[in-house]
N, C-alpha and C. Protein backbone atom coordinates (compact mmCIF):
# COMPACT_ATOMS: atom_id res chain seq x y z
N UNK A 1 0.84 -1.18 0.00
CA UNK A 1 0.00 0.00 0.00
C UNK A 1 0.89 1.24 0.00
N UNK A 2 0.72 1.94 -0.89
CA UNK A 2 0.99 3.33 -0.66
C UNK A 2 0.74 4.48 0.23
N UNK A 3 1.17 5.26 0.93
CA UNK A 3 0.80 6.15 1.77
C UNK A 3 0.13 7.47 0.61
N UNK A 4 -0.69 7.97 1.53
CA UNK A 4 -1.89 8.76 0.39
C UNK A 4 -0.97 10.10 0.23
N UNK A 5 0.08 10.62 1.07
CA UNK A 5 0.76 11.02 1.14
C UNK A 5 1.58 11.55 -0.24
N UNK A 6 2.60 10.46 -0.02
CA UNK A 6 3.10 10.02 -1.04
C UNK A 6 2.72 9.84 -2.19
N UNK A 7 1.27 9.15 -2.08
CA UNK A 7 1.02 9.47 -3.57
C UNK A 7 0.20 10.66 -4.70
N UNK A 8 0.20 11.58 -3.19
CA UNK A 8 -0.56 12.86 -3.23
C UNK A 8 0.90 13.40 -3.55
N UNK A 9 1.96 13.23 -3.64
CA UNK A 9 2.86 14.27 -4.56
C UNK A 9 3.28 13.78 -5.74
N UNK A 10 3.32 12.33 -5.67
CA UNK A 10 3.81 11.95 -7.10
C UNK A 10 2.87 12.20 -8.03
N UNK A 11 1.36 12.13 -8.27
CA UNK A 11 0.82 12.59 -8.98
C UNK A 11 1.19 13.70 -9.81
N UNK A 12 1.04 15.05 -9.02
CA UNK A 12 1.79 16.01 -10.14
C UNK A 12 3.15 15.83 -10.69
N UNK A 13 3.85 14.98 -10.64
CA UNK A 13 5.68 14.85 -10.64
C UNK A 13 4.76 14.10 -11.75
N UNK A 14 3.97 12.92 -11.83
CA UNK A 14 3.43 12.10 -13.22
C UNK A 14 3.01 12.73 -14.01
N UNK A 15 1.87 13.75 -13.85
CA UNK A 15 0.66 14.54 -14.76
C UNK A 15 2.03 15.59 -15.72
N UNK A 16 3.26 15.89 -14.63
CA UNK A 16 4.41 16.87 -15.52
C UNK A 16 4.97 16.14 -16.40
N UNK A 17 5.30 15.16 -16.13
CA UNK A 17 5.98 14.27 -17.49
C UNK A 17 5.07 14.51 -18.73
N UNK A 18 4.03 14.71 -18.89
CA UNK A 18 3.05 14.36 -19.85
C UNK A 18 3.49 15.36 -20.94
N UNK A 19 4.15 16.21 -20.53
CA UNK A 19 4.72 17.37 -21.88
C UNK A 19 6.82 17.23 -22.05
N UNK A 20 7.12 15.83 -21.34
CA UNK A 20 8.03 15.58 -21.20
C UNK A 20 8.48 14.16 -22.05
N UNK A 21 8.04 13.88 -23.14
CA UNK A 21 7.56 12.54 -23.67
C UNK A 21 9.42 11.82 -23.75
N UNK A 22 9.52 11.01 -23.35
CA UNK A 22 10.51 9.69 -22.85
C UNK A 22 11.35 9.82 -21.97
N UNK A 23 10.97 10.93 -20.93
CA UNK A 23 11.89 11.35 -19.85
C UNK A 23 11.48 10.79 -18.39
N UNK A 24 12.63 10.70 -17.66
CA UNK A 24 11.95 9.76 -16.30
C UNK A 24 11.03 8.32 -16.89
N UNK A 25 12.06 7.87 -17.10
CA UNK A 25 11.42 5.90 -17.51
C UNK A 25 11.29 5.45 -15.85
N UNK A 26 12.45 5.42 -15.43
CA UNK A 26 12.21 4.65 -13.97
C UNK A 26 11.09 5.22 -13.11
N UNK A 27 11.05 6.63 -13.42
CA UNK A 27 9.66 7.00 -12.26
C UNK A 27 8.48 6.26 -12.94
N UNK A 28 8.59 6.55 -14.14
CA UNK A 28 7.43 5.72 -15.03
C UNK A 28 7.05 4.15 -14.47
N UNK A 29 8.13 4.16 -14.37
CA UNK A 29 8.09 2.45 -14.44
C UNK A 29 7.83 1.71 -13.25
N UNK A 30 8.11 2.73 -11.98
CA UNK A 30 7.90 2.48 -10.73
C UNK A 30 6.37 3.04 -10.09
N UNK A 31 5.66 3.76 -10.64
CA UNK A 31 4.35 4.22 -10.87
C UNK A 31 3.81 3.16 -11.60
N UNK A 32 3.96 2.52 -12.32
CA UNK A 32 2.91 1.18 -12.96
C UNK A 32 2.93 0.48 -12.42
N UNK A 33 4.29 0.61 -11.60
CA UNK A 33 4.05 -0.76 -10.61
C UNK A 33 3.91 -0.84 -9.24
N UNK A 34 3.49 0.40 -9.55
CA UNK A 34 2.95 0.42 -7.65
C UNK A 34 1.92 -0.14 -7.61
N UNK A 35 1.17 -0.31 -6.34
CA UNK A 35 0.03 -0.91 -5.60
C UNK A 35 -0.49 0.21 -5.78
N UNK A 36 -0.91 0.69 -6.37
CA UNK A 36 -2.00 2.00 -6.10
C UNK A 36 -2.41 2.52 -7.61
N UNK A 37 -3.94 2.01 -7.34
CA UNK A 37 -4.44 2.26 -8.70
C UNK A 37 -4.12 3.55 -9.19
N UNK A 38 -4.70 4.34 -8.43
CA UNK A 38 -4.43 5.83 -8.99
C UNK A 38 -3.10 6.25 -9.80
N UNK A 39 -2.32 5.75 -9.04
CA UNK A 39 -0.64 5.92 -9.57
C UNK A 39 -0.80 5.53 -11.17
N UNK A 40 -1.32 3.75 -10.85
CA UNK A 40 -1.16 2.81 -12.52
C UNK A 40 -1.51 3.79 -13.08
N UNK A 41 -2.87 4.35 -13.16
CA UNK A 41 -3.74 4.58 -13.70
C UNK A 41 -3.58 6.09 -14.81
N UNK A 42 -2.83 6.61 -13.44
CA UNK A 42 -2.35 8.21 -14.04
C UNK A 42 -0.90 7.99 -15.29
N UNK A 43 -0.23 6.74 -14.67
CA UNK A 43 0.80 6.92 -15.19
C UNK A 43 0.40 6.55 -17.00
N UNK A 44 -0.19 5.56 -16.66
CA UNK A 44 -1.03 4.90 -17.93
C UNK A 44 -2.02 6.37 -19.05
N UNK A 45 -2.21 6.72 -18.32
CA UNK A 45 -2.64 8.34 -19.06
C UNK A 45 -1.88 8.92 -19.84
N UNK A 46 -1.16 9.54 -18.35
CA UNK A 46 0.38 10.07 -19.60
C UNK A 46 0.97 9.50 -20.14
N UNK A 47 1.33 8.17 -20.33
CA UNK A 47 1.81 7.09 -21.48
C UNK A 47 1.20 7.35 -23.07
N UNK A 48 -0.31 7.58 -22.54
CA UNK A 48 -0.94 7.74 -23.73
C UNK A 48 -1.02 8.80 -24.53
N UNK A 49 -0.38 9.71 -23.59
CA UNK A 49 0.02 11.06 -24.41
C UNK A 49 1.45 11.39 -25.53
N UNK A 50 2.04 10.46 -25.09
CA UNK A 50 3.94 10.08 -25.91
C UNK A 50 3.44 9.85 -26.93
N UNK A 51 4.36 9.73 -27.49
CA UNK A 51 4.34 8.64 -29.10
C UNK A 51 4.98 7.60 -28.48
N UNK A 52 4.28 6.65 -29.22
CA UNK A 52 5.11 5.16 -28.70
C UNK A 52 6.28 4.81 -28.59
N UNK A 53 6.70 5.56 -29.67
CA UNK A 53 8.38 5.37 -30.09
C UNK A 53 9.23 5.80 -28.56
N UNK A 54 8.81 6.89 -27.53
CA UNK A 54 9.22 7.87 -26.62
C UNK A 54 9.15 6.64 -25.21
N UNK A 55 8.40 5.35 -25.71
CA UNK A 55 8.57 4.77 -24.52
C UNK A 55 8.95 3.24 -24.55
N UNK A 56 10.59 3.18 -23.84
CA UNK A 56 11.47 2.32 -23.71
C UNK A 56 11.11 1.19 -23.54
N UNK A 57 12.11 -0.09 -23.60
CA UNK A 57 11.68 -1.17 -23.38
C UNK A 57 11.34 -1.69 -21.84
N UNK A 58 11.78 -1.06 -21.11
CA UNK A 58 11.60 -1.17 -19.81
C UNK A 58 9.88 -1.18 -19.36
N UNK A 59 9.49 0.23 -20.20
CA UNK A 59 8.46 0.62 -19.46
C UNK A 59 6.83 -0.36 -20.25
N UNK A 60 7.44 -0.84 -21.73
CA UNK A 60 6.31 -1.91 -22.04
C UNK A 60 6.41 -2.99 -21.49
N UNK A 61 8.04 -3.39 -20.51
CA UNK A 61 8.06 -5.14 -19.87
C UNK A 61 6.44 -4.77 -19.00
N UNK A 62 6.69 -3.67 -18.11
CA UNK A 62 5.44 -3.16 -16.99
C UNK A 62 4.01 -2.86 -17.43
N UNK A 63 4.25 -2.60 -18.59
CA UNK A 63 2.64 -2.58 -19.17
C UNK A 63 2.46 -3.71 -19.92
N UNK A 64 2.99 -3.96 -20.55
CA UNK A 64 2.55 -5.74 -20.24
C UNK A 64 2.29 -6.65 -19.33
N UNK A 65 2.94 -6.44 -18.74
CA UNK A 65 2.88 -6.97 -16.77
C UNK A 65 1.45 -6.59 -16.63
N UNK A 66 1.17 -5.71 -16.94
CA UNK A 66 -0.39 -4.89 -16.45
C UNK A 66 -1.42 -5.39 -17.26
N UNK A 67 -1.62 -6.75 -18.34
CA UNK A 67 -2.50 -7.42 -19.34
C UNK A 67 -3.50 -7.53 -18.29
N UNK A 68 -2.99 -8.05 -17.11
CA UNK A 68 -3.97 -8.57 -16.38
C UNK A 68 -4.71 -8.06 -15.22
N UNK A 69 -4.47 -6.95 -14.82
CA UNK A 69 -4.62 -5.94 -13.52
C UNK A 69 -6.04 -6.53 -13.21
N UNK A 70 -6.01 -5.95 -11.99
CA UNK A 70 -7.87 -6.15 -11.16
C UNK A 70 -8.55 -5.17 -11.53
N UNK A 71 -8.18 -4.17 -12.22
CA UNK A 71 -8.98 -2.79 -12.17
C UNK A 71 -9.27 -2.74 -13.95
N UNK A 72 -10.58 -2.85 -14.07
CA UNK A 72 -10.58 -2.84 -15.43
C UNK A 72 -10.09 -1.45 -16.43
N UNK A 73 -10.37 -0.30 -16.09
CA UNK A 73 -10.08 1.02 -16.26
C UNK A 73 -8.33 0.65 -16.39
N UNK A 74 -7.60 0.46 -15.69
CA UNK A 74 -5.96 0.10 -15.80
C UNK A 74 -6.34 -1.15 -17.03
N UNK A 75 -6.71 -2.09 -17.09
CA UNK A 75 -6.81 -3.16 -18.07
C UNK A 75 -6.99 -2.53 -19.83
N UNK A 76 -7.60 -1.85 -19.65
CA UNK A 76 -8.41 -0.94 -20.59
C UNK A 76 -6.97 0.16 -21.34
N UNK A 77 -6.79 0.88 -20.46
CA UNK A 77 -5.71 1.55 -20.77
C UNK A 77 -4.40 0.63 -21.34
N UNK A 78 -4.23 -0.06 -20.84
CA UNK A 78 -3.03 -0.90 -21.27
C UNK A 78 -3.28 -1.20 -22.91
N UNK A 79 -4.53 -1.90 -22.92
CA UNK A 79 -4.60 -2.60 -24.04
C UNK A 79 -5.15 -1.21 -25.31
N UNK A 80 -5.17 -0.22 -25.06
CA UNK A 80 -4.54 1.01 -25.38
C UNK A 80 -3.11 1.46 -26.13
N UNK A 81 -2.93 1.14 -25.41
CA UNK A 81 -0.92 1.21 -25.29
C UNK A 81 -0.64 0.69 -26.38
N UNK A 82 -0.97 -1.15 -25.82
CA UNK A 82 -0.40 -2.11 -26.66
C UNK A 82 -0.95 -2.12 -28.04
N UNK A 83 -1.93 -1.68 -28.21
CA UNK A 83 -2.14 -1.19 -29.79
C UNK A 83 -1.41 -0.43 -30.33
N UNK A 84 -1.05 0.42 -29.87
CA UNK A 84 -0.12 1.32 -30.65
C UNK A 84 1.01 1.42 -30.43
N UNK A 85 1.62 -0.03 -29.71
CA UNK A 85 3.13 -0.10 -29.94
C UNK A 85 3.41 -0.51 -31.18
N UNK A 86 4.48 0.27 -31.60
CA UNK A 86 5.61 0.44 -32.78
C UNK A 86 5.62 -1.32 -33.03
């Protein structure tokens, strides 16, 4: 579990990447894989704002990882993604 805290600041540090397209992979990548929907969820947003090309191999191992999530909205988004990988 995430502290609400915590994930009450990373949010804006995520929503800023979104005009930052292939920068900060590891925050990326550590936001999909948090326990906390909101996090997946946001990060999965701004994913969808890049061009595909802008996002590394690292960060599709984790959204692939994410085919299967509990949260359909995160499920949804992914299979998003994975359409329009390169």
């Amino acid at each position: 579990m995430i502290p609400k805290a915590l994930e009450a600041k990373l949010l804006p540090l995520i929503v800023a990447c979104a005009d930052a397209p292939g920068s900060h992979a590891d925050l990326m990548c550590e936001c999909l894989a948090a326990p906390s929907i909101a996090l997946r969820y946001n990060t999965l947003a701004v994913l969808q704002r890049w061009p595909a090309s802008d996002l590394d191999a690292s960060i599709w191992e984790v959204i692939e990882a994410l085919a299967e999530d509990s949260v359909p909205q995160v499920r949804e988004a992914v299979q998003t993604l994975l359409a329009s990988r390169p």
